[in-house]
C-alpha atoms as a PDB file:
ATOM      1  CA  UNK A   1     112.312 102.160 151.594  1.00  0.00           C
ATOM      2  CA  UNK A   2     110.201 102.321 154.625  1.00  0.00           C
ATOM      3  CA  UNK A   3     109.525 105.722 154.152  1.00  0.00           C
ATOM      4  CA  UNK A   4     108.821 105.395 150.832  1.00  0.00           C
ATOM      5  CA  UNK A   5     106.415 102.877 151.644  1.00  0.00           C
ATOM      6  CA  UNK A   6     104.663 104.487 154.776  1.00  0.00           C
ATOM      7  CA  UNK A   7     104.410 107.668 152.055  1.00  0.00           C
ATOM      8  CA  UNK A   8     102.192 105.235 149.745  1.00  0.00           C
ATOM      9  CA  UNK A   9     100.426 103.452 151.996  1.00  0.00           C
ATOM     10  CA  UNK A  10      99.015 106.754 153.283  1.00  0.00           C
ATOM     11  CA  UNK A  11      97.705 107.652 150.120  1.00  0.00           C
ATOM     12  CA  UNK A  12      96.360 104.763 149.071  1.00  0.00           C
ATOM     13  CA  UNK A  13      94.128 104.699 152.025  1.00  0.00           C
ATOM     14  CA  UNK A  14      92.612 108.114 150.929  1.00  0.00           C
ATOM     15  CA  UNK A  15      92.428 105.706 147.337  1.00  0.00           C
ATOM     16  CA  UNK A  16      91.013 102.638 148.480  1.00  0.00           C
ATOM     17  CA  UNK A  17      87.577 101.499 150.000  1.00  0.00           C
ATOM     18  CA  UNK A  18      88.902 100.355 153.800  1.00  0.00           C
ATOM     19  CA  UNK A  19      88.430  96.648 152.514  1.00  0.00           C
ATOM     20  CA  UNK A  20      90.453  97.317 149.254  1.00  0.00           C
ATOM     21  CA  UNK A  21      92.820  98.717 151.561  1.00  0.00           C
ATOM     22  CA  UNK A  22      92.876  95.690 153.689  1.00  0.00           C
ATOM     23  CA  UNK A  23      93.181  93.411 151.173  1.00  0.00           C
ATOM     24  CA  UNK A  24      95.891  95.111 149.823  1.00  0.00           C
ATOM     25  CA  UNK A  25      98.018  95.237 152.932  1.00  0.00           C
ATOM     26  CA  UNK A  26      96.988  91.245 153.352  1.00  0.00           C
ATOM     27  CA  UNK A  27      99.037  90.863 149.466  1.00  0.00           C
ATOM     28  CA  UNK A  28     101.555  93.322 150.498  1.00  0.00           C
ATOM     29  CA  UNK A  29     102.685  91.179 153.568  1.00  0.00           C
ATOM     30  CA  UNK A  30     101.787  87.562 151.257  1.00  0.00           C
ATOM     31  CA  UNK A  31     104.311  88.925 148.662  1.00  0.00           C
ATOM     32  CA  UNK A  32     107.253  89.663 150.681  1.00  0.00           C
ATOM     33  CA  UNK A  33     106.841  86.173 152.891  1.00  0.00           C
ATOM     34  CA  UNK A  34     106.777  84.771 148.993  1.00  0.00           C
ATOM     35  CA  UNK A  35     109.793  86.829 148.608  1.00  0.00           C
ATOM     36  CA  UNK A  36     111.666  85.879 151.766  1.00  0.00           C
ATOM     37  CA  UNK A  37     110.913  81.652 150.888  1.00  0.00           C
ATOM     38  CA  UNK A  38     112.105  81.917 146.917  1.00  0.00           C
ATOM     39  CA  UNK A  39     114.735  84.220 147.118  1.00  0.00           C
ATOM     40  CA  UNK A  40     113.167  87.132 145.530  1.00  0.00           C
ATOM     41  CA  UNK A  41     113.617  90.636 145.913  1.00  0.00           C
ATOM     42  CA  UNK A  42     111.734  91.300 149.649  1.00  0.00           C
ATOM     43  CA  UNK A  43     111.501  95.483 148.472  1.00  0.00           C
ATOM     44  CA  UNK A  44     110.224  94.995 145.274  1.00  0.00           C
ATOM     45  CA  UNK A  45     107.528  92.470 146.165  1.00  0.00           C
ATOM     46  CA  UNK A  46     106.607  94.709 149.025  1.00  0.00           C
ATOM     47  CA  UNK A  47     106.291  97.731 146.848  1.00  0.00           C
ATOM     48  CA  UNK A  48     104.312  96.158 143.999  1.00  0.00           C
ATOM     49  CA  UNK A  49     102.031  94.031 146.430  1.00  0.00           C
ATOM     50  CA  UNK A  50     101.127  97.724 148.076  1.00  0.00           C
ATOM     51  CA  UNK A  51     100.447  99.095 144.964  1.00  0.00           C
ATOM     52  CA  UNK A  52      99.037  95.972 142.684  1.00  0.00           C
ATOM     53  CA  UNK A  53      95.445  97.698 142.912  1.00  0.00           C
ATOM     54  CA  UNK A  54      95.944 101.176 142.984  1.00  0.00           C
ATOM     55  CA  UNK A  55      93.515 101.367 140.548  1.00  0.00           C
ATOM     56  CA  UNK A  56      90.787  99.160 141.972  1.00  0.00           C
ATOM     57  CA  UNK A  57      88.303 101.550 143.488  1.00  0.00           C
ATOM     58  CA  UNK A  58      88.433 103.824 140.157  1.00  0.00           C
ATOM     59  CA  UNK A  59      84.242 102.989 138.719  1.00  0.00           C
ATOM     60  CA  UNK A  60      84.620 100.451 135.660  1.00  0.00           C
ATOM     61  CA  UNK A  61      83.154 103.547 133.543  1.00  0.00           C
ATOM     62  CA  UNK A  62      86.427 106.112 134.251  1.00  0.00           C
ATOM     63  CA  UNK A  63      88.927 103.092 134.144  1.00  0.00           C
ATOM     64  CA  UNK A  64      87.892 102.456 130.282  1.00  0.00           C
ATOM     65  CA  UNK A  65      87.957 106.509 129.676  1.00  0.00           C
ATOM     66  CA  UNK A  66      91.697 106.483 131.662  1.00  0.00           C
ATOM     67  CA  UNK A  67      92.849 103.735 128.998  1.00  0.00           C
ATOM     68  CA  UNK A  68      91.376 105.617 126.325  1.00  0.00           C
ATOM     69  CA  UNK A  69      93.014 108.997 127.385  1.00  0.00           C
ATOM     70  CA  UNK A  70      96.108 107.318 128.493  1.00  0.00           C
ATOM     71  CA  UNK A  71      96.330 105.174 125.279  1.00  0.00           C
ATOM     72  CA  UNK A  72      96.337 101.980 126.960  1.00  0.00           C
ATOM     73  CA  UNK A  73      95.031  99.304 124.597  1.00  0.00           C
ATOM     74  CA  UNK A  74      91.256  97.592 125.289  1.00  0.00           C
ATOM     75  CA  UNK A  75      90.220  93.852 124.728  1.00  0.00           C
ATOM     76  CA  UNK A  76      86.749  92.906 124.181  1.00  0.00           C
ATOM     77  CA  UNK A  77      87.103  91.237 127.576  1.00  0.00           C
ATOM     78  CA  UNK A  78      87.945  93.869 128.993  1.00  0.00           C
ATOM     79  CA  UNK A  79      85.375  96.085 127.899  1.00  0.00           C
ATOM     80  CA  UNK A  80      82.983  93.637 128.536  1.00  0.00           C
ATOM     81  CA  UNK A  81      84.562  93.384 131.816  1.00  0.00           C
ATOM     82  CA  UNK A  82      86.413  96.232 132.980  1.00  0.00           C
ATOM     83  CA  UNK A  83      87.375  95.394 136.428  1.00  0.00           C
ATOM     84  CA  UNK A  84      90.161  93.518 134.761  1.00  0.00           C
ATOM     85  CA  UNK A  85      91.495  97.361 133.815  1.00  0.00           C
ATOM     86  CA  UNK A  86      92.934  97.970 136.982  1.00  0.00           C
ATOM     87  CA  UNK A  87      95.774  96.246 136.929  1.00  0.00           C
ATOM     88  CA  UNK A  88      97.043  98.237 133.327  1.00  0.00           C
ATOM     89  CA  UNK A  89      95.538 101.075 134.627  1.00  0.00           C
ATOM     90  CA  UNK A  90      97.153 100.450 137.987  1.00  0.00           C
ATOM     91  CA  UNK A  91     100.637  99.993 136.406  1.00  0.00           C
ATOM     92  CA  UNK A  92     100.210 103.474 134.517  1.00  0.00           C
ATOM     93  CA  UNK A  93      99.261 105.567 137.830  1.00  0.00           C
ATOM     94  CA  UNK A  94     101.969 103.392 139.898  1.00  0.00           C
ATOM     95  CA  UNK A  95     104.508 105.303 137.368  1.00  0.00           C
ATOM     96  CA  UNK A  96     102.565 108.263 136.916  1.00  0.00           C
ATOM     97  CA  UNK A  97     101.196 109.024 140.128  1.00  0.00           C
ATOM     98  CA  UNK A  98     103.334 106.933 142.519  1.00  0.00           C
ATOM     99  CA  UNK A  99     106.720 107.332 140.773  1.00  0.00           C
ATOM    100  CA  UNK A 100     107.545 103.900 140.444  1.00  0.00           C
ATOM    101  CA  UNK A 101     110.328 103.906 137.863  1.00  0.00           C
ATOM    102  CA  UNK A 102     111.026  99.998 138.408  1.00  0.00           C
ATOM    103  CA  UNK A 103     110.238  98.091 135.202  1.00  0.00           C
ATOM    104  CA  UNK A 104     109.630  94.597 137.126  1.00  0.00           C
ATOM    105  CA  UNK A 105     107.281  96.239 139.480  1.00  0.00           C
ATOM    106  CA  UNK A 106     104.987  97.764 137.500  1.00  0.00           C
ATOM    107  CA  UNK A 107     105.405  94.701 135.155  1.00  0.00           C
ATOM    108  CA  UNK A 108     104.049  92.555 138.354  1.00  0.00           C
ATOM    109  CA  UNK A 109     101.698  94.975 139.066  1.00  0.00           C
ATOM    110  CA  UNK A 110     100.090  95.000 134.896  1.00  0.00           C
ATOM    111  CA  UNK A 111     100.096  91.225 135.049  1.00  0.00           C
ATOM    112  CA  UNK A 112      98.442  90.195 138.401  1.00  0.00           C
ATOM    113  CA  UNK A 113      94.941  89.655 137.092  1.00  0.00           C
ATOM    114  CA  UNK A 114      95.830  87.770 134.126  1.00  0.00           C
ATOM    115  CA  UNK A 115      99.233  86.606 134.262  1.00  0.00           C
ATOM    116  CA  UNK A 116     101.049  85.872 131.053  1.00  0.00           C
ATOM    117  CA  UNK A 117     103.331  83.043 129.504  1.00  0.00           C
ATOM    118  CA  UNK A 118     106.785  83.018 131.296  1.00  0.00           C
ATOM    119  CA  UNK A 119     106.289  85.170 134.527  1.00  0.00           C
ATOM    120  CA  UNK A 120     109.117  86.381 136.087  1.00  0.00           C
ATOM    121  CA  UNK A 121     109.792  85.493 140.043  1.00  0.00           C
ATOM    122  CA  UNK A 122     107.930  89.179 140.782  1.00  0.00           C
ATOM    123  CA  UNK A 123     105.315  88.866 138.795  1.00  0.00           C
ATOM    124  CA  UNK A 124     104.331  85.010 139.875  1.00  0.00           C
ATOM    125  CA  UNK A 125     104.686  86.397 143.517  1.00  0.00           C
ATOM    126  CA  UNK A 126     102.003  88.804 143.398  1.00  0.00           C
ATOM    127  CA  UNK A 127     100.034  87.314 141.112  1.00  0.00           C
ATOM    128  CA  UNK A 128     100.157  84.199 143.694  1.00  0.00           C
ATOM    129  CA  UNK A 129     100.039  86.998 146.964  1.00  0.00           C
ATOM    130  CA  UNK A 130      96.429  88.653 145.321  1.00  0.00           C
ATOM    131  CA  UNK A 131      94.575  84.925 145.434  1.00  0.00           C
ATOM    132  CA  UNK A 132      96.000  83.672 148.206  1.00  0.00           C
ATOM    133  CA  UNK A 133      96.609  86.666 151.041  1.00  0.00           C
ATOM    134  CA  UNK A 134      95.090  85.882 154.409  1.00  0.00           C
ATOM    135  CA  UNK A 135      92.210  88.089 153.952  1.00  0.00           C
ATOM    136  CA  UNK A 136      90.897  86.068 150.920  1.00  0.00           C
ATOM    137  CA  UNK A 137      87.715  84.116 151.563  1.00  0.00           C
ATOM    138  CA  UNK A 138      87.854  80.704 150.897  1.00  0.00           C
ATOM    139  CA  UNK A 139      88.446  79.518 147.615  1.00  0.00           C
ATOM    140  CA  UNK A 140      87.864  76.158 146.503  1.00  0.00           C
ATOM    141  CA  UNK A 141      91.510  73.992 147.006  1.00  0.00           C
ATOM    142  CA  UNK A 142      92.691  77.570 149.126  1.00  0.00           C
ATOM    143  CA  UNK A 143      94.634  75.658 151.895  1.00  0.00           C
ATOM    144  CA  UNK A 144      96.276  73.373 149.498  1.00  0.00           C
ATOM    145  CA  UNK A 145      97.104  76.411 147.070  1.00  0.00           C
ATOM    146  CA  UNK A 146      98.626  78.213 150.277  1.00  0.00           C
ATOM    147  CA  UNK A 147     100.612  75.586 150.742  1.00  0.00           C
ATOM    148  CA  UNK A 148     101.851  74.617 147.370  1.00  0.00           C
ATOM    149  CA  UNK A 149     102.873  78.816 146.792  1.00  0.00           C
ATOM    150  CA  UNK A 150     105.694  77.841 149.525  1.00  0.00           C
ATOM    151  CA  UNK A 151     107.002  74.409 148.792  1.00  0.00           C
ATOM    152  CA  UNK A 152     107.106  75.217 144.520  1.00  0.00           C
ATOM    153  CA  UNK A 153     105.854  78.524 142.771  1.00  0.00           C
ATOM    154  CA  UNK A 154     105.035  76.962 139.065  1.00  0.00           C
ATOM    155  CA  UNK A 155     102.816  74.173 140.246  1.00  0.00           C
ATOM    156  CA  UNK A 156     100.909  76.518 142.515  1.00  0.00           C
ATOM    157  CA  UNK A 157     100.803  78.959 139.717  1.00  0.00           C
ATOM    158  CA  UNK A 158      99.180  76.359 136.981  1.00  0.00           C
ATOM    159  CA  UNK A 159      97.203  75.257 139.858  1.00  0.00           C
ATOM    160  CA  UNK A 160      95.651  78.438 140.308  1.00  0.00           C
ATOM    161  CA  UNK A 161      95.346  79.478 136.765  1.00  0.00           C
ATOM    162  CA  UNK A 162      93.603  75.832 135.921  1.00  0.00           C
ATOM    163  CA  UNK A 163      90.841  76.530 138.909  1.00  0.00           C
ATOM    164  CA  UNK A 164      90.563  79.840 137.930  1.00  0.00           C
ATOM    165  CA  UNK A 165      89.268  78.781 133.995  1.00  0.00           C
ATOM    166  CA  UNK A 166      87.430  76.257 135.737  1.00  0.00           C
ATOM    167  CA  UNK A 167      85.183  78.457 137.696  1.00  0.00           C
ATOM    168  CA  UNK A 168      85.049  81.444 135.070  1.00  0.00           C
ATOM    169  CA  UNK A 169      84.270  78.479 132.120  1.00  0.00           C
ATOM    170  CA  UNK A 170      81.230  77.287 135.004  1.00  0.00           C
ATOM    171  CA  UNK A 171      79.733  80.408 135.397  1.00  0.00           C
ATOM    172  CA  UNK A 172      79.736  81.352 131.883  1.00  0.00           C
ATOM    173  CA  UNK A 173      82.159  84.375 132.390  1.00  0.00           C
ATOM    174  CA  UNK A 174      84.516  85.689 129.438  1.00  0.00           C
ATOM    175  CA  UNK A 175      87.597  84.655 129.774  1.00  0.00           C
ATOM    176  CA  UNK A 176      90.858  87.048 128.792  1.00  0.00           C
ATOM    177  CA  UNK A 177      92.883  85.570 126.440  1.00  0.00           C
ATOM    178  CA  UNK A 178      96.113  86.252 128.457  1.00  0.00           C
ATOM    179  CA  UNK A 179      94.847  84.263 131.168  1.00  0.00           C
ATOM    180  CA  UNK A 180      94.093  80.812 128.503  1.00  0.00           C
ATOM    181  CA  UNK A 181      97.670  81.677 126.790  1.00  0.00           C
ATOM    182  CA  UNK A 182      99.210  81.894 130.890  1.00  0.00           C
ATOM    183  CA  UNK A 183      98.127  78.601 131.583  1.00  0.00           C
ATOM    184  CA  UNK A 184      98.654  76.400 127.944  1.00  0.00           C
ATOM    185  CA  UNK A 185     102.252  77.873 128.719  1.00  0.00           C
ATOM    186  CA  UNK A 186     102.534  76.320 132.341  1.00  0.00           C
ATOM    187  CA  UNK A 187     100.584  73.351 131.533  1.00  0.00           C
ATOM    188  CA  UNK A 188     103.521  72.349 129.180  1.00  0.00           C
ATOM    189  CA  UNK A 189     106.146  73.838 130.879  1.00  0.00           C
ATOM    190  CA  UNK A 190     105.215  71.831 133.796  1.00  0.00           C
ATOM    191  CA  UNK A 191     104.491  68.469 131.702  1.00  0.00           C
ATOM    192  CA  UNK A 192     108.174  69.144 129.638  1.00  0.00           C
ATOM    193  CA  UNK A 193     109.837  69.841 133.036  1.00  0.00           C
END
């Protein structure tokens, strides 16, 4: 695996803008500490936090023509914002171009901007790792959501998805359906748990 790994993380540097690339190693290192505290797998979260925004750096204009040629289907949110791309985008060229043949990876890897109703362990962990690495600036609530992605996943999941509408909804910024559907789902998961 290490191999593997140092293989990747080579060429993603030649991929990545250096602070893409440093953010990337800061979710990398989030998701297998994640990994290690709720008894997930440490290999897969590595590999999937390493490669989570392969497609990142790729301008918003050649992402939408890589769905098109690739046949990967386009919201209207999407189009209208299509920095959220890179994570569908990313899960196609982690197969394609990175040989990932692991369904939960590149299923962790397709859902880390959005999420989606009933996440597995994988894809909560680096959808948690991506908002919460070490490099992150300062979010609003940050060192309580740090905290809470240790002590119980769910809450600190719904936690993050509920401050995340808030700020999109107060800055008048689509949001992607996925994302309302992710959080209705933990909202009553949570209250029927």
């Amino acid at each position: 695996m290490n191999c593997r790994i140092n293989k990747i993380s080579k060429k993603l540097q030649k991929k990545l803008d250096k602070e893409r690339y440093e953010h990337t190693l800061g979710v990398m290192y989030t998701a297998a500490a994640l990994a290690m505290c709720h008894n997930a797998n440490v290999e897969q979260a590595i590999l999937a936090g390493l490669l989570h925004d392969c497609a990142k750096c790729i301008p918003n204009d050649k992402k939408i023509k890589l769905c098109r040629k690739y046949k990967l289907e386009l919201s209207d949110v999407e189009l209208q914002n299509p920095s959220l791309l890179h994570a569908k985008l990313g899960a196609y060229i982690a197969r394609k171009k990175y040989h990932v043949e692991d369904c939960e990876v590149l299923c962790a890897i397709k859902s880390h901007t959005t999420g989606k109703p009933a996440m597995t362990l994988l894809e909560k962990i680096i959808y948690i790792a991506d908002y919460i690495e070490p490099g992150r600036p300062d979010l609003p609530n940050m060192a309580e959501v740090r905290q809470l992605a240790f002590k119980n996943i769910d809450e600190c999941l719904y936690r993050m998805l509920n401050d995340s509408l808030i700020y999109l909804k107060s800055k008048k910024l689509p949001v992607d359906k996925m994302t309302e559907k992710t959080y209705d789902y933990y909202k009553t998961t949570l209250k029927n748990g």
